[in-house]
Protein backbone atom coordinates (compact mmCIF):
# COMPACT_ATOMS: atom_id res chain seq x y z
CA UNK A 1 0.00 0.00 0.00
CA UNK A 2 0.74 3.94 -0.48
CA UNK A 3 1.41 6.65 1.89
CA UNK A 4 0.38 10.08 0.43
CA UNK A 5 1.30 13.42 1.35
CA UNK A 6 -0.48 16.76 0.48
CA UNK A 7 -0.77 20.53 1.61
CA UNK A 8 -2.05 23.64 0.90
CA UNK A 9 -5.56 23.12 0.06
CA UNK A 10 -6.58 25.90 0.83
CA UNK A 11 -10.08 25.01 1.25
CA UNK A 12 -13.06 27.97 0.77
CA UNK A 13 -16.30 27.59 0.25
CA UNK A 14 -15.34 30.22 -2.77
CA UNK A 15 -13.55 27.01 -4.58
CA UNK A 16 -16.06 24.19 -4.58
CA UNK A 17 -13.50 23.11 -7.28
CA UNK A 18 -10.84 22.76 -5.27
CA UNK A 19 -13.07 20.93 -2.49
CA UNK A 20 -14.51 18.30 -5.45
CA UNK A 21 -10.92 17.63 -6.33
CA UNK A 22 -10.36 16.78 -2.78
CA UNK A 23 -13.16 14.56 -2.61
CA UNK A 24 -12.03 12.59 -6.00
CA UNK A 25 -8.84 11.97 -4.57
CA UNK A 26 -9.92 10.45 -1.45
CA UNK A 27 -12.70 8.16 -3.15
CA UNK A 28 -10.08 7.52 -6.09
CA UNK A 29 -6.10 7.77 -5.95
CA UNK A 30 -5.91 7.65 -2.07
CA UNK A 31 -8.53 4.75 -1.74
CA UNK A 32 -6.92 1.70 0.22
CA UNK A 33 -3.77 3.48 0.98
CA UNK A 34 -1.61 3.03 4.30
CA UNK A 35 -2.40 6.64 5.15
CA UNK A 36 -2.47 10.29 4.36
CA UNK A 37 -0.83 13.29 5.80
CA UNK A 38 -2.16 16.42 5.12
CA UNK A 39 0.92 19.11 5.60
CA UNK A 40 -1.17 22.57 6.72
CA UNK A 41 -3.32 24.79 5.51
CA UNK A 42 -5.51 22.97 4.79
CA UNK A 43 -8.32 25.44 5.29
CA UNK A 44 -7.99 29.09 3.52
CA UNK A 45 -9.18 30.02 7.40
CA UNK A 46 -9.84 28.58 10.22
CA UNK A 47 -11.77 30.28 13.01
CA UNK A 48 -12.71 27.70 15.43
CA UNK A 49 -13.93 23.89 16.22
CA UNK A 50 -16.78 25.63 16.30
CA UNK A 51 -17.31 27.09 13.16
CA UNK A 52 -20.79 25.88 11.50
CA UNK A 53 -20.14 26.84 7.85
CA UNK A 54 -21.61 24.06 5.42
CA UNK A 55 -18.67 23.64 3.91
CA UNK A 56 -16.98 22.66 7.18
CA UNK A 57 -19.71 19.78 8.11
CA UNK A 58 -19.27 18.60 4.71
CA UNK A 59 -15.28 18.26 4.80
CA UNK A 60 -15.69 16.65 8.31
CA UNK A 61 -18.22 13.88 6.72
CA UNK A 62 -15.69 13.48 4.57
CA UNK A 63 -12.78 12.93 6.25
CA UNK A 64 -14.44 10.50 8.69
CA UNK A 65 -15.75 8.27 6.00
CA UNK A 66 -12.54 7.85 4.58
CA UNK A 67 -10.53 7.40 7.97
CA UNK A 68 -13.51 5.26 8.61
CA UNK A 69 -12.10 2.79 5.67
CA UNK A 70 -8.80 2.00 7.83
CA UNK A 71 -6.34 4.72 5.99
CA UNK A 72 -4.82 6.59 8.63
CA UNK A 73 -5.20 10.28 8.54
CA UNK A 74 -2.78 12.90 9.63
CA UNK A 75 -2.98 16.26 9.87
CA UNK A 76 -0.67 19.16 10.51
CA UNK A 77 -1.75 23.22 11.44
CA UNK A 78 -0.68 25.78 8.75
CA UNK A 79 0.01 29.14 9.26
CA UNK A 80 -3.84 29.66 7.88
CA UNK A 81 -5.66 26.83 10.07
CA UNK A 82 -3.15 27.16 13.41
CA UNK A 83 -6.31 27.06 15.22
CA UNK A 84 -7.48 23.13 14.51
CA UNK A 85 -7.97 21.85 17.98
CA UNK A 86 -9.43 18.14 19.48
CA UNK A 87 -13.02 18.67 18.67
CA UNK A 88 -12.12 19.09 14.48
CA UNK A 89 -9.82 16.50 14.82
CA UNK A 90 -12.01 13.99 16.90
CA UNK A 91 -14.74 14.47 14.45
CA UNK A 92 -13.10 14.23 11.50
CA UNK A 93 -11.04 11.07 12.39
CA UNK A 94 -7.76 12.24 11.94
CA UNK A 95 -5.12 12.53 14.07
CA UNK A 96 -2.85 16.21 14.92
CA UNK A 97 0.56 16.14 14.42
CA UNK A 98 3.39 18.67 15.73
CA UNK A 99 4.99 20.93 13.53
CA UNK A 100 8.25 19.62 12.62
CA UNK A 101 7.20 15.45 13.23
CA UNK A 102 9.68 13.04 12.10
CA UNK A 103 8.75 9.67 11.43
CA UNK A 104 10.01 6.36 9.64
CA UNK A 105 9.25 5.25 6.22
CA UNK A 106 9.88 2.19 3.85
CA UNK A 107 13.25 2.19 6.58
CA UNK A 108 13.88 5.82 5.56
CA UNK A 109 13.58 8.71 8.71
CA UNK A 110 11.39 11.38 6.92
CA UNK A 111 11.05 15.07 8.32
CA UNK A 112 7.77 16.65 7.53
CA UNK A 113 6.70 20.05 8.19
CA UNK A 114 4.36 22.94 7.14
CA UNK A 115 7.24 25.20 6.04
CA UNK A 116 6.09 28.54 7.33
CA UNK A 117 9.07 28.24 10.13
CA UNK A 118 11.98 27.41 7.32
CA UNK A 119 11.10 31.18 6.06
CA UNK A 120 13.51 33.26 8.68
CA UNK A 121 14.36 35.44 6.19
CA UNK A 122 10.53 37.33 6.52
CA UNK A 123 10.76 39.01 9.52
CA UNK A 124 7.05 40.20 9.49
CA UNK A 125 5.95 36.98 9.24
CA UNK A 126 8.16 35.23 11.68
CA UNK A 127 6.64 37.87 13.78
CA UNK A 128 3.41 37.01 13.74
CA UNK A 129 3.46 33.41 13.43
CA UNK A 130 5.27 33.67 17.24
CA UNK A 131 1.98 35.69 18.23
CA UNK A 132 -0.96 33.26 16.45
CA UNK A 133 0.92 30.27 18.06
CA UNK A 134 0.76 32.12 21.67
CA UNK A 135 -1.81 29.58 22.89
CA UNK A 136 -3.06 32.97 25.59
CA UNK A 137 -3.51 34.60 21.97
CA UNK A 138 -5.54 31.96 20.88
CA UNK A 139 -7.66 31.76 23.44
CA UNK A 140 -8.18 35.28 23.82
CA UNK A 141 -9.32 35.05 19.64
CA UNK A 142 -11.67 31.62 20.53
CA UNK A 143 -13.81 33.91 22.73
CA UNK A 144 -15.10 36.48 20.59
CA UNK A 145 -18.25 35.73 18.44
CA UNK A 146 -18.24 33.58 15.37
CA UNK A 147 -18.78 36.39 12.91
CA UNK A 148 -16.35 38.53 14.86
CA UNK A 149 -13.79 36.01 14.19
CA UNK A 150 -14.89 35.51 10.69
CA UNK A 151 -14.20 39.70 10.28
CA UNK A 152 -10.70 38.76 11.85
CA UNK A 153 -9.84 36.27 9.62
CA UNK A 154 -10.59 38.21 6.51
CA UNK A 155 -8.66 41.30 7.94
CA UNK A 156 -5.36 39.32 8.53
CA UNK A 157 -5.94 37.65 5.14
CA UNK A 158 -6.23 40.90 3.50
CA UNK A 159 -2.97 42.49 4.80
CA UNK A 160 -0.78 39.13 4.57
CA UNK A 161 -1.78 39.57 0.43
CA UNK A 162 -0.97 43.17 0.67
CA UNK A 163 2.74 42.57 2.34
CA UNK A 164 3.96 39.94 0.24
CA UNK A 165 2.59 41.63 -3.25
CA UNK A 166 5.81 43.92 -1.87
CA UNK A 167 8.59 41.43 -0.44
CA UNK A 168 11.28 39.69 -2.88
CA UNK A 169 10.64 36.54 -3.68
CA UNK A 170 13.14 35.39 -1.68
CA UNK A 171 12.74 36.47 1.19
CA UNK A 172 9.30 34.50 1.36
CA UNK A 173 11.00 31.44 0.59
CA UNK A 174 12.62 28.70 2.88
CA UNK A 175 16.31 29.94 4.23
CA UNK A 176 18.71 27.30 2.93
CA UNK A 177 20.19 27.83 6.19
CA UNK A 178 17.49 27.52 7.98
CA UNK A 179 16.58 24.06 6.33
CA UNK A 180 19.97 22.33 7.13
CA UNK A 181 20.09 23.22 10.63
CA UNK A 182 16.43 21.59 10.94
CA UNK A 183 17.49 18.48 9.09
CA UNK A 184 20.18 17.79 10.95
CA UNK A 185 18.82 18.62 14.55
CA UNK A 186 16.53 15.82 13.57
CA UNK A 187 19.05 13.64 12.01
CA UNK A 188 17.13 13.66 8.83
CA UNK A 189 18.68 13.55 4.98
CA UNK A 190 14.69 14.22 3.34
CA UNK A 191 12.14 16.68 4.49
CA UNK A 192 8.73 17.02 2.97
CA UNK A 193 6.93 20.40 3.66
CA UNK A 194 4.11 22.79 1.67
CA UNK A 195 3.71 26.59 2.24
CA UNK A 196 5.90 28.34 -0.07
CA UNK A 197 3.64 26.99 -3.54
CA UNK A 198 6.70 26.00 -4.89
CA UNK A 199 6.71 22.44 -6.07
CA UNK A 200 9.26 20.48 -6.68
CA UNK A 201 12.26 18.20 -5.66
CA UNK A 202 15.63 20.01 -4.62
CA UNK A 203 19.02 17.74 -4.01
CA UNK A 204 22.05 19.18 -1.48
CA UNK A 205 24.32 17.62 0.69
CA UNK A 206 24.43 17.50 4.20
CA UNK A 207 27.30 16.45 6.32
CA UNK A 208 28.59 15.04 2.66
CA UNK A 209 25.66 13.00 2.38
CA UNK A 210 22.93 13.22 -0.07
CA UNK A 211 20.14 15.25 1.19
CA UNK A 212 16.65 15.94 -0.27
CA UNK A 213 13.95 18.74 -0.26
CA UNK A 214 10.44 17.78 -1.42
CA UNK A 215 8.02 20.62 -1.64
CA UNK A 216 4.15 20.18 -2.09
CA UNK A 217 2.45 21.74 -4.33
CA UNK A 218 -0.40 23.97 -3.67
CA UNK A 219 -4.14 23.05 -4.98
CA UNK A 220 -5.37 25.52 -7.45
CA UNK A 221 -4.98 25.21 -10.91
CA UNK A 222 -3.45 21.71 -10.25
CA UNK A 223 -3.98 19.45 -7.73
CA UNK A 224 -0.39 17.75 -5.84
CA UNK A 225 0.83 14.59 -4.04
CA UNK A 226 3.55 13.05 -3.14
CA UNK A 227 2.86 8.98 -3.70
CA UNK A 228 5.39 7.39 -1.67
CA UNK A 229 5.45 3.63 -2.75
CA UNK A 230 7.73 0.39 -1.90
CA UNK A 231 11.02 1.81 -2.56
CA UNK A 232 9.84 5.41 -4.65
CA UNK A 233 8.58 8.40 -4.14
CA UNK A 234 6.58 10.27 -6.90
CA UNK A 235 5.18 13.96 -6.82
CA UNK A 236 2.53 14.31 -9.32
CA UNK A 237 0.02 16.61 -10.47
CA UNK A 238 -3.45 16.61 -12.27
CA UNK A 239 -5.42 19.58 -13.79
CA UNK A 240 -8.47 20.81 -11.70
CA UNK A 241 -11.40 21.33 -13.69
């Protein structure tokens, strides 16, 4: 059996696309596999457990129907669904993983990770991911009314587009720096993150051994995977219509 790995789905109940894509691929390419991890953002926004939006019941019936088959379902917060918590997860089926989680594969030790934190070299943002994962931050936004919240989300939405339309492109990508020091803390020669939209496959060296980077696409015009197999591991893509 197959172990898939996907990100940056960014779903919105703007993109009913995007969500029917999802959908195929769990009743067609990701039927019977070992399991699934789903690498952040997941959501466009999250705003709580608690949020009653149709599109949120529906991805929840989803998810638990297919977890329900025996694939085993992973899921890890992005910097625009940092507020998943136990009750999503619990109804769902899936299970929460930290941001980085190493784990072992086809006897390989795999680092997987959102990728937000490899970006050191955007100060703004570094910023204010260290205040949304302030769990007394949190908290303090989990209070407020659903519709309040909803306002919130679209505000912070609206002025991350506006900063990066000005940053370099570099600066919101990963810091090869950034990425080594990570990889070897966990004693790692292949990580597997989403977030920068940047798909693709990226060989270095680390310690003189061959490393890897494999980034996730992002679902929008395209749908992405990474199909890791007996012995391979594919990234793929397929139109969405």
């Amino acid at each position: 059996m197959s172990t898939y790995f996907i990100s940056d789905l960014h779903l919105d109940g703007n993109r009913p696309d995007v969500t029917r894509a999802f959908f195929d691929f769990l009743h067609g390419r990701a039927a019977g596999a070992e399991a699934l991890y789903i690498l952040g953002d997941f959501f466009e926004a999250w705003i709580g457990d608690d949020d009653d939006t149709p599109l949120v019941n529906e991805v929840i019936d989803e998810l638990n129907r297919f977890s329900g088959t025996g694939v085993e379902l992973y899921l890890m917060h992005g910097n625009r669904d940092f507020l998943l918590g136990s009750d999503f997860a619990q109804r769902a089926g899936v299970v929460l993983l930290e941001d980085p989680t190493a784990l072992s594969l086809g006897g390989e030790r795999l680092l997987l990770m959102h990728g937000d934190s490899l970006c050191t070299l955007d100060e703004q943002y570094m910023a204010f991911r260290r205040q949304a994962r302030d769990p007394r931050w949190q908290q303090e936004l989990l209070t407020k009314p659903l519709q309040e919240r909803r306002a919130i989300a679209a505000q912070i939405r609206s002025v991350s587009k506006t900063m990066n339309s000005r940053k370099a492109e570099d600066i919101m990508d990963v810091t090869p720096e950034e990425v080594e020091r990570v990889m070897r803390e966990h004693n790692v020669n292949r990580l597997i993150h989403g977030h920068t939209h940047r798909p693709g496959r990226h060989a270095f060296t680390i310690n003189g051994e061959p490393a890897e980077r494999i980034v996730l696409g992002d679902w929008d015009r395209d749908a992405w995977c990474l199909k890791a197999g007996k012995d391979s591991l594919e990234l793929t893509h397929w139109p969405i219509s």
